[in-house]
N, C-alpha and C. Protein backbone atom coordinates (compact mmCIF):
# COMPACT_ATOMS: atom_id res chain seq x y z
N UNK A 1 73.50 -8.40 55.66
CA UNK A 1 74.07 -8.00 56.94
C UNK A 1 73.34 -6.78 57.47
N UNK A 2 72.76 -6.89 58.28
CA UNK A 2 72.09 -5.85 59.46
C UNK A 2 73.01 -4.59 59.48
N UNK A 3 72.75 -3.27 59.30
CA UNK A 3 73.14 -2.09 59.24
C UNK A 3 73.25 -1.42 60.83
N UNK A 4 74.88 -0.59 61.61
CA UNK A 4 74.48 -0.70 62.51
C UNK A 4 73.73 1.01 62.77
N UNK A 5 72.53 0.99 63.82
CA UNK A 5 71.70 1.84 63.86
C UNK A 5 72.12 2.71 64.74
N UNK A 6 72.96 2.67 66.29
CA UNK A 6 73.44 2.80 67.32
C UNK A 6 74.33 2.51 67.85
N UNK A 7 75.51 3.34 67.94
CA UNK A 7 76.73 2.49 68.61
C UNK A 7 77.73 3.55 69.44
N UNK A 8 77.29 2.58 70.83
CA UNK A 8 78.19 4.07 71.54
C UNK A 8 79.70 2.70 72.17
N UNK A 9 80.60 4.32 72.64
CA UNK A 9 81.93 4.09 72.59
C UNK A 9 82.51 4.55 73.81
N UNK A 10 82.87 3.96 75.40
CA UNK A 10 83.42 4.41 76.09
C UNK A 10 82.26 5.71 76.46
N UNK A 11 81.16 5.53 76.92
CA UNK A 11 81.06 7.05 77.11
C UNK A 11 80.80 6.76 78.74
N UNK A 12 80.72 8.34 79.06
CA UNK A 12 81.45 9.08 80.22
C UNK A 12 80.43 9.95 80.27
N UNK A 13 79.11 10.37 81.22
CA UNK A 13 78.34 11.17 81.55
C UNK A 13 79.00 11.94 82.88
N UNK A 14 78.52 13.36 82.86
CA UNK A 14 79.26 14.40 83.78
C UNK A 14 78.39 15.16 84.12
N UNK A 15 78.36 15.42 85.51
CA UNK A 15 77.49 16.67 86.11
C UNK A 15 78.30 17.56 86.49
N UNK A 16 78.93 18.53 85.51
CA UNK A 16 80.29 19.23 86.00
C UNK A 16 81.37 18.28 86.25
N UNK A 17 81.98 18.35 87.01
CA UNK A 17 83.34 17.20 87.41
C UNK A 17 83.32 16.16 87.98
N UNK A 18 81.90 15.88 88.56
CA UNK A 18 81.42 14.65 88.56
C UNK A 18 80.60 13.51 88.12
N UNK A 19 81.57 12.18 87.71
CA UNK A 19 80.58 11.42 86.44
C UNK A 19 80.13 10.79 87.18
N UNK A 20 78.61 10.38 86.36
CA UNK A 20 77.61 9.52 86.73
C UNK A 20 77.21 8.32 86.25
N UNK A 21 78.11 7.91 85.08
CA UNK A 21 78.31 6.98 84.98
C UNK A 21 79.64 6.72 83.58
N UNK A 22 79.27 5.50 83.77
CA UNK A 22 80.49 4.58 82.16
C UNK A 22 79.82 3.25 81.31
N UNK A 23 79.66 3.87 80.10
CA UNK A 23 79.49 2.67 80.03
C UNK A 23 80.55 2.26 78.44
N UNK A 24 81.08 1.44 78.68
CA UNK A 24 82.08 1.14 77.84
C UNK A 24 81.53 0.52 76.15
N UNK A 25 80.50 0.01 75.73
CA UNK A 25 80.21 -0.09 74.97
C UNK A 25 79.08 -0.95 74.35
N UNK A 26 78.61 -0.25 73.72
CA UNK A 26 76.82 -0.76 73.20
C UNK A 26 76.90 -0.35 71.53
N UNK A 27 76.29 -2.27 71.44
CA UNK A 27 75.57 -1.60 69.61
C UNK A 27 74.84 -2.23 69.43
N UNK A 28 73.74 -1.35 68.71
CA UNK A 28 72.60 -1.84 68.11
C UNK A 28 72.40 -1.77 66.40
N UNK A 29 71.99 -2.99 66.22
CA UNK A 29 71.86 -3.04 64.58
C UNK A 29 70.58 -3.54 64.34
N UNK A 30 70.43 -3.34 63.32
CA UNK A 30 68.35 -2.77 62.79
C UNK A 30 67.99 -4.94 62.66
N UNK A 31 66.88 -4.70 63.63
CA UNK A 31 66.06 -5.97 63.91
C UNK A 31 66.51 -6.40 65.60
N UNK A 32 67.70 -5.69 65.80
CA UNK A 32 68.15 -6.82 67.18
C UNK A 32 67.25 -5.57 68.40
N UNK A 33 66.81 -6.81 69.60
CA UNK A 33 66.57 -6.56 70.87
C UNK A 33 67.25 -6.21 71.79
N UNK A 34 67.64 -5.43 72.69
CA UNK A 34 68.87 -5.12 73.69
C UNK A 34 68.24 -4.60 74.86
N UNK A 35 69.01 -5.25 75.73
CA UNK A 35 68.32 -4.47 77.80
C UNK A 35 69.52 -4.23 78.24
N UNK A 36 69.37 -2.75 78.64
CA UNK A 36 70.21 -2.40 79.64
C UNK A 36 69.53 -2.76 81.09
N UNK A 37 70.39 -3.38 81.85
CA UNK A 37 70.24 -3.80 83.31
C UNK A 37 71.17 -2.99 84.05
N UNK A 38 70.55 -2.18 85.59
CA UNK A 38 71.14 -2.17 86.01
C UNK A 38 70.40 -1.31 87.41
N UNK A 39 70.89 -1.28 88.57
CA UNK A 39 70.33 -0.86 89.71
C UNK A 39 69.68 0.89 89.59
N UNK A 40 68.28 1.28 90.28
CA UNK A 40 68.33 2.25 89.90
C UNK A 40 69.12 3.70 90.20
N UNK A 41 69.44 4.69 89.83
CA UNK A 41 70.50 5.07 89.83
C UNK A 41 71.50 5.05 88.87
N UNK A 42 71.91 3.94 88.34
CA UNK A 42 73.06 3.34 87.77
C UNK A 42 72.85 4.21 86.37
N UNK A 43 72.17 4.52 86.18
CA UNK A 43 72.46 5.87 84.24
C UNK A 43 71.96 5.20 83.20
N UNK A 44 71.01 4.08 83.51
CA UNK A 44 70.08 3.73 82.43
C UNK A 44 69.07 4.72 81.60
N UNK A 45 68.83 5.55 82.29
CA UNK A 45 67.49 6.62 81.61
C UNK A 45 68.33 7.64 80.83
N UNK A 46 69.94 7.77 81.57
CA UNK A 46 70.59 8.86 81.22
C UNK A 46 71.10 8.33 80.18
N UNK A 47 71.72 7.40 79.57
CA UNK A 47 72.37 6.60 78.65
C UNK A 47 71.18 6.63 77.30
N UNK A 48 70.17 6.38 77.48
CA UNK A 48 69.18 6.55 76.77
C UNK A 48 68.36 8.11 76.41
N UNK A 49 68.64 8.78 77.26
CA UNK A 49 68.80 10.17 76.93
C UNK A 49 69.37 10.69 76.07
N UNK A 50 71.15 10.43 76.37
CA UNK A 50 72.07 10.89 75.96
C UNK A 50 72.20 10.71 73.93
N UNK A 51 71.31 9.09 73.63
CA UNK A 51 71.57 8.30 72.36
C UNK A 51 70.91 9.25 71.41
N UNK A 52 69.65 10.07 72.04
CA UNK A 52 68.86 10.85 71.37
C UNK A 52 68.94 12.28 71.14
N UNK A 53 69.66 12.64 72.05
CA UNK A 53 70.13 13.77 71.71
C UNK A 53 68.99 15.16 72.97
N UNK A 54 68.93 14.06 74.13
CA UNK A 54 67.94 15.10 75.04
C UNK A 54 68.69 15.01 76.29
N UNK A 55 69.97 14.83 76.06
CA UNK A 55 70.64 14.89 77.53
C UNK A 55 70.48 16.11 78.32
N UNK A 56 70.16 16.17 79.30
CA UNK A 56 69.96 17.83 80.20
C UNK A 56 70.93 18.67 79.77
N UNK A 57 71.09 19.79 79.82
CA UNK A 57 71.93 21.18 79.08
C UNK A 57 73.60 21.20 80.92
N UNK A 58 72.54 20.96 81.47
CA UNK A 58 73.71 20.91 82.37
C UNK A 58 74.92 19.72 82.64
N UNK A 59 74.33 18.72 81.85
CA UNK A 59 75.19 17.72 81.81
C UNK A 59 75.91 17.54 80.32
N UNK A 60 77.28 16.84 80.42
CA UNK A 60 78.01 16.60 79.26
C UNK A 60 78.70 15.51 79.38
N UNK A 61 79.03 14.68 78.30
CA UNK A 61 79.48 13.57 78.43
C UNK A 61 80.89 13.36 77.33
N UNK A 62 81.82 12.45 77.52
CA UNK A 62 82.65 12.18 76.88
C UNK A 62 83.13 11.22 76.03
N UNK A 63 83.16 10.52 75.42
CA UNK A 63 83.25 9.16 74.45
C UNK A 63 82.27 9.49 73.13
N UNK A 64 81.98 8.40 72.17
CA UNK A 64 81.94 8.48 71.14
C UNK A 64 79.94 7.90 71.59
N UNK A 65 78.98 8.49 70.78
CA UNK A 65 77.74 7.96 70.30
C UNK A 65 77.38 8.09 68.88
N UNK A 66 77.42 7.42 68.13
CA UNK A 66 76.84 7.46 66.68
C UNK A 66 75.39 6.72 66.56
N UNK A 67 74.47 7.61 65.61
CA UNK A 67 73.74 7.22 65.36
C UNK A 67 73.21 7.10 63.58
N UNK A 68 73.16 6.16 63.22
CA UNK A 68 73.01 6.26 61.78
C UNK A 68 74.29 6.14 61.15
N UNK A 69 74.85 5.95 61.55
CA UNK A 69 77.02 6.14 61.04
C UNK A 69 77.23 7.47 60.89
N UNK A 70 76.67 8.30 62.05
CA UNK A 70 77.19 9.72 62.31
C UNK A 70 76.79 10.68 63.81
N UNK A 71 78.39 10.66 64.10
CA UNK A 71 78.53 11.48 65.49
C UNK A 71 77.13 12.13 66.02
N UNK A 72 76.31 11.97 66.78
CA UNK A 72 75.47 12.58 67.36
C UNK A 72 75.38 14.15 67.35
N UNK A 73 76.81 14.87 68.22
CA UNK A 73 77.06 15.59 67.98
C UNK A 73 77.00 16.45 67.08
N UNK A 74 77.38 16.07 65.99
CA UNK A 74 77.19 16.61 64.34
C UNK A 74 75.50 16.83 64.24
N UNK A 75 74.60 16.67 64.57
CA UNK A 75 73.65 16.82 64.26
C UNK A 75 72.74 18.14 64.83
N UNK A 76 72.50 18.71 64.18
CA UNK A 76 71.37 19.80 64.11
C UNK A 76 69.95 19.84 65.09
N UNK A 77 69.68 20.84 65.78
CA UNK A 77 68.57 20.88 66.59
C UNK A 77 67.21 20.36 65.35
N UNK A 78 67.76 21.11 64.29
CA UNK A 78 66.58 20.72 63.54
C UNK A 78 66.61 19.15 62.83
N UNK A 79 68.20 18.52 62.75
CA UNK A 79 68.11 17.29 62.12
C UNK A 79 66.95 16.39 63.48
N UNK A 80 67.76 16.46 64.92
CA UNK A 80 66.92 15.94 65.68
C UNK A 80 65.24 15.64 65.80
N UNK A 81 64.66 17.37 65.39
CA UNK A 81 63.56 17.13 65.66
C UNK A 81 62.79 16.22 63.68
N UNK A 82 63.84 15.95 63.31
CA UNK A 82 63.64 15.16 61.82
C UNK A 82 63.53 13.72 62.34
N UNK A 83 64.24 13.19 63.35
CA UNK A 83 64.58 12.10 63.46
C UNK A 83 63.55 11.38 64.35
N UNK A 84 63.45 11.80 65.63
CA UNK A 84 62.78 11.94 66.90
C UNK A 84 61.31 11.64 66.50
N UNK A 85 60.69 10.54 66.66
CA UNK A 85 59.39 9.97 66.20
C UNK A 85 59.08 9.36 64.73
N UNK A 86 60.22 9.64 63.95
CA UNK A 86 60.24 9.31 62.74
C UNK A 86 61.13 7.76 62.51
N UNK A 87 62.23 8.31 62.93
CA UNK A 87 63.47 7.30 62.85
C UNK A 87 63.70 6.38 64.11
N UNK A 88 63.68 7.23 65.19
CA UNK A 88 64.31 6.76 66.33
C UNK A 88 63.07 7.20 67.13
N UNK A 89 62.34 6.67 68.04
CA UNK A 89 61.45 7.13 69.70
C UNK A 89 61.78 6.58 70.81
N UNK A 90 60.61 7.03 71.68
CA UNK A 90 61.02 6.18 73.36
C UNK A 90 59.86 6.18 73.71
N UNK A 91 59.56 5.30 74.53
CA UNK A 91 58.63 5.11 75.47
C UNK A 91 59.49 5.46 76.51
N UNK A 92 58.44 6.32 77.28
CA UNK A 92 59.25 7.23 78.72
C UNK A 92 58.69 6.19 80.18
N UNK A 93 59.01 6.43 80.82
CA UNK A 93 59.00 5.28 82.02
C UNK A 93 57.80 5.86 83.11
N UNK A 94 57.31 7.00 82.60
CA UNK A 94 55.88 7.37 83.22
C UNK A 94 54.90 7.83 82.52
N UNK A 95 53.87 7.24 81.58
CA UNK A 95 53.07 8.17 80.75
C UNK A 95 52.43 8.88 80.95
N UNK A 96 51.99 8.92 82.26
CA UNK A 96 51.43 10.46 82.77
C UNK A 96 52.20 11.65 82.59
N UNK A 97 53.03 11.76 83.25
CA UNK A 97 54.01 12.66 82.28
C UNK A 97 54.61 12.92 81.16
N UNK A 98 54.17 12.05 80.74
CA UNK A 98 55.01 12.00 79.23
C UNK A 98 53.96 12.58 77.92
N UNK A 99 52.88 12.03 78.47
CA UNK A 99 51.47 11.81 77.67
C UNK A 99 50.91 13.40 78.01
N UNK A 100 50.08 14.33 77.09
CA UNK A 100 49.30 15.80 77.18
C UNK A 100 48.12 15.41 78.03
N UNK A 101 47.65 15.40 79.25
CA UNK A 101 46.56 15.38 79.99
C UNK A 101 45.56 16.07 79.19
N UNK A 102 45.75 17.06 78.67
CA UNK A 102 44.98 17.88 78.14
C UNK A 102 44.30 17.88 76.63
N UNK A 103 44.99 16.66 75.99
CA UNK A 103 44.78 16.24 74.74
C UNK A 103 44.15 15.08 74.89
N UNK A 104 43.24 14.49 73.98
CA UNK A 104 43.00 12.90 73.88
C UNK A 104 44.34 11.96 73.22
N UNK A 105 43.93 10.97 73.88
CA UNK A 105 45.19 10.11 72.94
C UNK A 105 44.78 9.57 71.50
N UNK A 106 43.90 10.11 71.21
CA UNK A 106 44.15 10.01 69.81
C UNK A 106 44.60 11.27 69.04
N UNK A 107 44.55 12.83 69.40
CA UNK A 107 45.28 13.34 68.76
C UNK A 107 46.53 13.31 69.02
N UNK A 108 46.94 12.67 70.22
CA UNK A 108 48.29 12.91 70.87
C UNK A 108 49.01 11.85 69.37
N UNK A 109 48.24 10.94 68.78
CA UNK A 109 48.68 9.83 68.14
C UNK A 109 48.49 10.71 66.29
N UNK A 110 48.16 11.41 66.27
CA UNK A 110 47.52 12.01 65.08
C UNK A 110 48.29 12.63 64.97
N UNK A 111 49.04 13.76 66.18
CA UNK A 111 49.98 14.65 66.24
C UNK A 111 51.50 13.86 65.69
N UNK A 112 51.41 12.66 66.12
CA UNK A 112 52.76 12.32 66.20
C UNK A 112 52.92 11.80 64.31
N UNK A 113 51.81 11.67 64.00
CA UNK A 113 51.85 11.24 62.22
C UNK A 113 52.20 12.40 61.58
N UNK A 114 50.92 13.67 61.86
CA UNK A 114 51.38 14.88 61.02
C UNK A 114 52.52 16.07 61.09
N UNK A 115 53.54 15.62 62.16
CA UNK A 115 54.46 16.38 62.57
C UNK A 115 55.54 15.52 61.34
N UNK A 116 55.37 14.36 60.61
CA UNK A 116 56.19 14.29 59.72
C UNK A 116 55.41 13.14 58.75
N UNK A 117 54.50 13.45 58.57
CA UNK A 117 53.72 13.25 57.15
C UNK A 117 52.19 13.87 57.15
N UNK A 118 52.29 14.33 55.71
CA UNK A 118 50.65 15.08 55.97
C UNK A 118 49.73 14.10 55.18
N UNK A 119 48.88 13.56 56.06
CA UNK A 119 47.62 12.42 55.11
C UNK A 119 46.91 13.15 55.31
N UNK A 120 46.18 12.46 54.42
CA UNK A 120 44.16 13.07 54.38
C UNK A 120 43.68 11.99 55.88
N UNK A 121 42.92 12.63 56.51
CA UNK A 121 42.25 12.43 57.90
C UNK A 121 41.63 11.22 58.00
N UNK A 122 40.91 10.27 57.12
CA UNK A 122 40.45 9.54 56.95
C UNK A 122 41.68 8.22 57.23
N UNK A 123 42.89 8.32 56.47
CA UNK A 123 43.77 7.35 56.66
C UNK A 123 44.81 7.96 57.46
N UNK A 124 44.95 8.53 58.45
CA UNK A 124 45.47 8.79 59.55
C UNK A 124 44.93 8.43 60.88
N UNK A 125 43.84 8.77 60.23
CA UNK A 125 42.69 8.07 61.48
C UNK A 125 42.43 6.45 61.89
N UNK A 126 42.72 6.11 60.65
CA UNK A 126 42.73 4.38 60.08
C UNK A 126 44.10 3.98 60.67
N UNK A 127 45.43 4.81 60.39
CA UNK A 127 46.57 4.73 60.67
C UNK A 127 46.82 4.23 62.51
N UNK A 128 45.66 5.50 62.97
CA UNK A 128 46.05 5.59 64.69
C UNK A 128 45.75 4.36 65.00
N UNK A 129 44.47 4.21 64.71
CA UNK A 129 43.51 2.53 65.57
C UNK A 129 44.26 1.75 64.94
N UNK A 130 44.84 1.39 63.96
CA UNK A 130 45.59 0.19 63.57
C UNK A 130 47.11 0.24 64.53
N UNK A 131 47.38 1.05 64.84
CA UNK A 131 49.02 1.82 65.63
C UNK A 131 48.49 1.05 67.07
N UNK A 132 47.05 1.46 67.61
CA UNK A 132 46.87 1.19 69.12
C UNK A 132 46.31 -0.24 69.12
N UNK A 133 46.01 -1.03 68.09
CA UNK A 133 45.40 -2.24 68.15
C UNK A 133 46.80 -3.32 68.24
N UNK A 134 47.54 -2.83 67.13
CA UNK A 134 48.74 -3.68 67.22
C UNK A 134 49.48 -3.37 68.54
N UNK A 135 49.12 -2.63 69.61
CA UNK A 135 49.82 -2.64 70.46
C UNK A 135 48.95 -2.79 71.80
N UNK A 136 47.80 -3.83 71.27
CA UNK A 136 47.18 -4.13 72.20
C UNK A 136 46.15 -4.41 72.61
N UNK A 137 45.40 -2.54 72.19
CA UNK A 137 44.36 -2.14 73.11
C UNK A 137 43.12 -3.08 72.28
N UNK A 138 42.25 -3.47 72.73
CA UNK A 138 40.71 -4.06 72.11
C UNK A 138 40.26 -3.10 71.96
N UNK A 139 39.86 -1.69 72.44
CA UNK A 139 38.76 -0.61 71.79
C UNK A 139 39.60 0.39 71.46
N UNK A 140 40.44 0.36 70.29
CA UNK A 140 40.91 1.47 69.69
C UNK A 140 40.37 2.94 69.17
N UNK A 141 38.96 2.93 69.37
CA UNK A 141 38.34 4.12 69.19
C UNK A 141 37.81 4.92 69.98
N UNK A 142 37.44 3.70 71.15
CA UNK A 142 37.17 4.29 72.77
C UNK A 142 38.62 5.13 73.17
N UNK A 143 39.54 4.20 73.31
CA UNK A 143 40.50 4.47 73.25
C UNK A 143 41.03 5.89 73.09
N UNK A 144 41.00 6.58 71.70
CA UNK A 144 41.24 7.45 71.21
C UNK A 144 40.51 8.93 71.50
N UNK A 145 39.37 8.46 72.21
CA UNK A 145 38.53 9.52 72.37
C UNK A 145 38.88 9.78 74.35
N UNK A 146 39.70 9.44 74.88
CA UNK A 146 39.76 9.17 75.74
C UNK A 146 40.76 10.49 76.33
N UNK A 147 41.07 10.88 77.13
CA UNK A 147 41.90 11.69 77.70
C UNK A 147 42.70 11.01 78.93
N UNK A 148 43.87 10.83 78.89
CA UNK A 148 45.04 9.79 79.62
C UNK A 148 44.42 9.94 80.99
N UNK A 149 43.74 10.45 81.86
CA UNK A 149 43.43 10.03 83.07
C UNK A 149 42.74 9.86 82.95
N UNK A 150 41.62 9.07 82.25
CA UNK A 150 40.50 8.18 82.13
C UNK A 150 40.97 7.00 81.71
N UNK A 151 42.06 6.91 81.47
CA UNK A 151 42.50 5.04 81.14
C UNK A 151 43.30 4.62 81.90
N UNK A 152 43.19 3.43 82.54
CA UNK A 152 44.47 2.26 83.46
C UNK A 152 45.84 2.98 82.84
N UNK A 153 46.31 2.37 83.95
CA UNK A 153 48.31 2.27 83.91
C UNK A 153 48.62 1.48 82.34
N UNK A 154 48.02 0.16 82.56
CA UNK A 154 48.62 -0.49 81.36
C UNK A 154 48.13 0.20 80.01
N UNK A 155 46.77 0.51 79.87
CA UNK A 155 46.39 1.14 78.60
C UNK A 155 47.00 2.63 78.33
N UNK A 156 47.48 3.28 79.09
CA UNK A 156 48.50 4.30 79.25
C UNK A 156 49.76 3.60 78.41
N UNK A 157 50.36 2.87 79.18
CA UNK A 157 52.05 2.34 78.02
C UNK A 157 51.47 1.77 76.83
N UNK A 158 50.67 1.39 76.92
CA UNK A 158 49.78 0.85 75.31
C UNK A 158 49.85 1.95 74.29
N UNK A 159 49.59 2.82 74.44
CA UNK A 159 49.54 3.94 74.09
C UNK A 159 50.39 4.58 73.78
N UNK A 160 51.55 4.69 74.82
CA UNK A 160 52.85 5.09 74.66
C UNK A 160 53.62 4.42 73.49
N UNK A 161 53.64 3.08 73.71
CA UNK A 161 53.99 2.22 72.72
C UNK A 161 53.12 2.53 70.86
N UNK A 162 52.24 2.76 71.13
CA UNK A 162 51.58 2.84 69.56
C UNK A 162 52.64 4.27 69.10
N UNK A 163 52.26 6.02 70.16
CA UNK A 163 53.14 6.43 69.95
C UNK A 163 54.16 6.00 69.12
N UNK A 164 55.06 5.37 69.88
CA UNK A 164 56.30 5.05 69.14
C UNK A 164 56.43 4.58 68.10
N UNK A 165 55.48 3.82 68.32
CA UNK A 165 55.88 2.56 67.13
C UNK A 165 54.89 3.21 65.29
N UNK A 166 54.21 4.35 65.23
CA UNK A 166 53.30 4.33 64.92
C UNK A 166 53.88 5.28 63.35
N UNK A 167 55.10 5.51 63.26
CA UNK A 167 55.81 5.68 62.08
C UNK A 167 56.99 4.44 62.00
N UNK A 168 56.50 3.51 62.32
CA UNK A 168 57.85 2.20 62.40
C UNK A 168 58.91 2.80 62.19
N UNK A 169 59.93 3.21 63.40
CA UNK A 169 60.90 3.69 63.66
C UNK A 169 62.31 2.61 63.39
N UNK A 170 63.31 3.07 63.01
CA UNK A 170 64.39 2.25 63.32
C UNK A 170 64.97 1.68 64.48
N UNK A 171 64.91 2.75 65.30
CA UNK A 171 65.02 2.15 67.15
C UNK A 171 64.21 2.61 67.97
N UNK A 172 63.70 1.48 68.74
CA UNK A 172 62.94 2.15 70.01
C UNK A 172 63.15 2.12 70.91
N UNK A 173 63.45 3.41 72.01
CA UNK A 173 64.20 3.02 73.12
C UNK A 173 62.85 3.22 74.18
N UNK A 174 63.13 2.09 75.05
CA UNK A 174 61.88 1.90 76.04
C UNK A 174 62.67 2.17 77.68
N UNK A 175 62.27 2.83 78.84
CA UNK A 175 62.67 3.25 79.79
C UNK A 175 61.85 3.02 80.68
N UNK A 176 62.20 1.64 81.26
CA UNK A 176 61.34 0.74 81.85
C UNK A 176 60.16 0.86 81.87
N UNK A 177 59.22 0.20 80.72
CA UNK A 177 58.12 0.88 80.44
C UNK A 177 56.68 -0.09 81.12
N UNK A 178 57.46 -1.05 82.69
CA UNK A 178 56.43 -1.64 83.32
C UNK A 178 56.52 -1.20 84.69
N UNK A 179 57.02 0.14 85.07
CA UNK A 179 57.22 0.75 86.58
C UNK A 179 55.82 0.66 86.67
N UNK A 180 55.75 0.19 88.13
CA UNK A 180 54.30 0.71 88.71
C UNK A 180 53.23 -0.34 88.19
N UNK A 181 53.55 -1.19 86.95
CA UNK A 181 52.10 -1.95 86.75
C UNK A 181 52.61 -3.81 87.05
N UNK A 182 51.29 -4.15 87.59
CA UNK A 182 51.21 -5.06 88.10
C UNK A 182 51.91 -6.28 87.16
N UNK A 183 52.29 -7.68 87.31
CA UNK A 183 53.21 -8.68 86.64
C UNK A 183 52.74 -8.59 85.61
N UNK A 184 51.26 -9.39 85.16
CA UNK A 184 51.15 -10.13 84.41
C UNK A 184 50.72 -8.76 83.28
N UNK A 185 50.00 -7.30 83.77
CA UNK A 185 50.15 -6.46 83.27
C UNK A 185 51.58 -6.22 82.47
N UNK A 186 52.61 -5.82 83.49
CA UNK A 186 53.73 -5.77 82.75
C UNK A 186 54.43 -6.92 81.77
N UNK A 187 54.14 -8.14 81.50
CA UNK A 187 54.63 -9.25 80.58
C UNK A 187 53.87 -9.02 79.56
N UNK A 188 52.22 -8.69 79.42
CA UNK A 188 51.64 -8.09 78.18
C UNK A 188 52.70 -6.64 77.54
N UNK A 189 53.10 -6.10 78.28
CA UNK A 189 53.31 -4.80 77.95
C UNK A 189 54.43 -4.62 76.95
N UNK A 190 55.63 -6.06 77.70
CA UNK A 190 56.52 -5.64 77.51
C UNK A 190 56.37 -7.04 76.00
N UNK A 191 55.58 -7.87 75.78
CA UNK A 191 55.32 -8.48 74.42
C UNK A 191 55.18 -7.78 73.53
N UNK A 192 54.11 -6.77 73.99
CA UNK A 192 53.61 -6.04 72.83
C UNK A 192 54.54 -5.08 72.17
N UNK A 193 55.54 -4.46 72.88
CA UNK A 193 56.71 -4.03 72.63
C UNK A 193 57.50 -4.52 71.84
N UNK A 194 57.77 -5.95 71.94
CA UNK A 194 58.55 -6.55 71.17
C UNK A 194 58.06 -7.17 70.21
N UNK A 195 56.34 -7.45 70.08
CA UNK A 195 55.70 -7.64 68.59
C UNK A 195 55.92 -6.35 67.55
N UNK A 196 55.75 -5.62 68.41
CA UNK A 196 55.54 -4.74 67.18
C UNK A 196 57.13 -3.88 67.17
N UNK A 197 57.92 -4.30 67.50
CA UNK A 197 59.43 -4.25 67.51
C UNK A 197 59.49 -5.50 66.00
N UNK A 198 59.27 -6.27 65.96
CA UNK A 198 58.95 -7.44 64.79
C UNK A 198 58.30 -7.09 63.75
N UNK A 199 57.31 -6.77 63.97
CA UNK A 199 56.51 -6.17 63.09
C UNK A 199 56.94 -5.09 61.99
N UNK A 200 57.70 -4.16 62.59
CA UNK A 200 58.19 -2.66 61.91
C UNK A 200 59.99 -3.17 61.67
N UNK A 201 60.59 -4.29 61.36
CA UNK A 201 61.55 -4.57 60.61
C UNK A 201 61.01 -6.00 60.17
């Protein structure tokens, strides 16, 4: 029986005294796929915020979120940053912003290994291009040497996606991660997401 990973309860997001949304109840258990639908506006990004523990400081919410079979809440600035790329990630819904302009994406991908495991360079390096191949890209080394405004929209979420996926996490939360790119772009994007969603359980 599948362990559950995520499970929220009645919750209630608040901007001061006014809520922004409800959503009465979501669970996720380790292997299953799940889409939140809903108009934009409607507290999809915020709902997915909220699961991780990066809800804005000015907002607060009410109902129950567990993660791991324990209150969110209960958890530590420092348990978070334990969890956050290790256990649980996201693909953010713009990788230009999301992504260091100023870094290549391959250390951006190097960074995200040694912030919670220390390898020898050689198989970290092996680690990244295998992280960006399974999620896609054909020149994983071009790739890597690359700085995010020298690559397409789609090889951008490619990227994003290895990110994530690149300590096989228990959940990955994705925030509409085909804004802005063209169809058949976005149906690769959003496969590769869910291969390697397969792949890492």
């Amino acid at each position: 029986m599948s362990s559950t990973i995520l499970d929220i309860t009645d919750l209630k997001i608040f901007n001061q005294q006014k809520q922004l949304l409800q959503l009465p109840k979501l669970q996720i258990k380790q292997g299953e796929i799940h889409s939140l639908i809903g108009e934009s506006g409607s507290g999809k990004s915020l709902t997915l915020l909220a699961s991780i523990g990066l809800l804005h400081k000015k907002l607060s919410y009410t109902g129950g979120i567990s993660l791991f079979n324990k209150e969110s809440q209960k958890y530590s600035e420092k348990s978070w940053e334990k969890l956050r790329g290790r256990r649980i990630s996201m693909v953010f819904q713009e990788p230009m912003s999301a992504l260091n302009p100023l870094m290549t994406c391959g250390k951006q991908l190097l960074e995200c290994l040694n912030i919670h495991e220390q390898l020898p360079k050689s198989e970290a390096q092996s680690k990244a291009e295998k992280a960006l191949s399974a999620a896609g890209i054909e020149e994983p080394l071009r790739i890597m040497d690359c700085f995010p405004h020298q690559i397409s929209g789609g090889q951008r979420q490619r990227v994003m996606i290895a990110m994530a996926c690149i300590n096989k996490p228990d959940l990955v939360l994705a925030d509409e991660p085909t804004t802005a790119l063209d169809t058949i772009t976005a149906s690769k994007v959003l496969q590769t997401l869910v291969d390697n969603c397969k792949q890492n359980n």
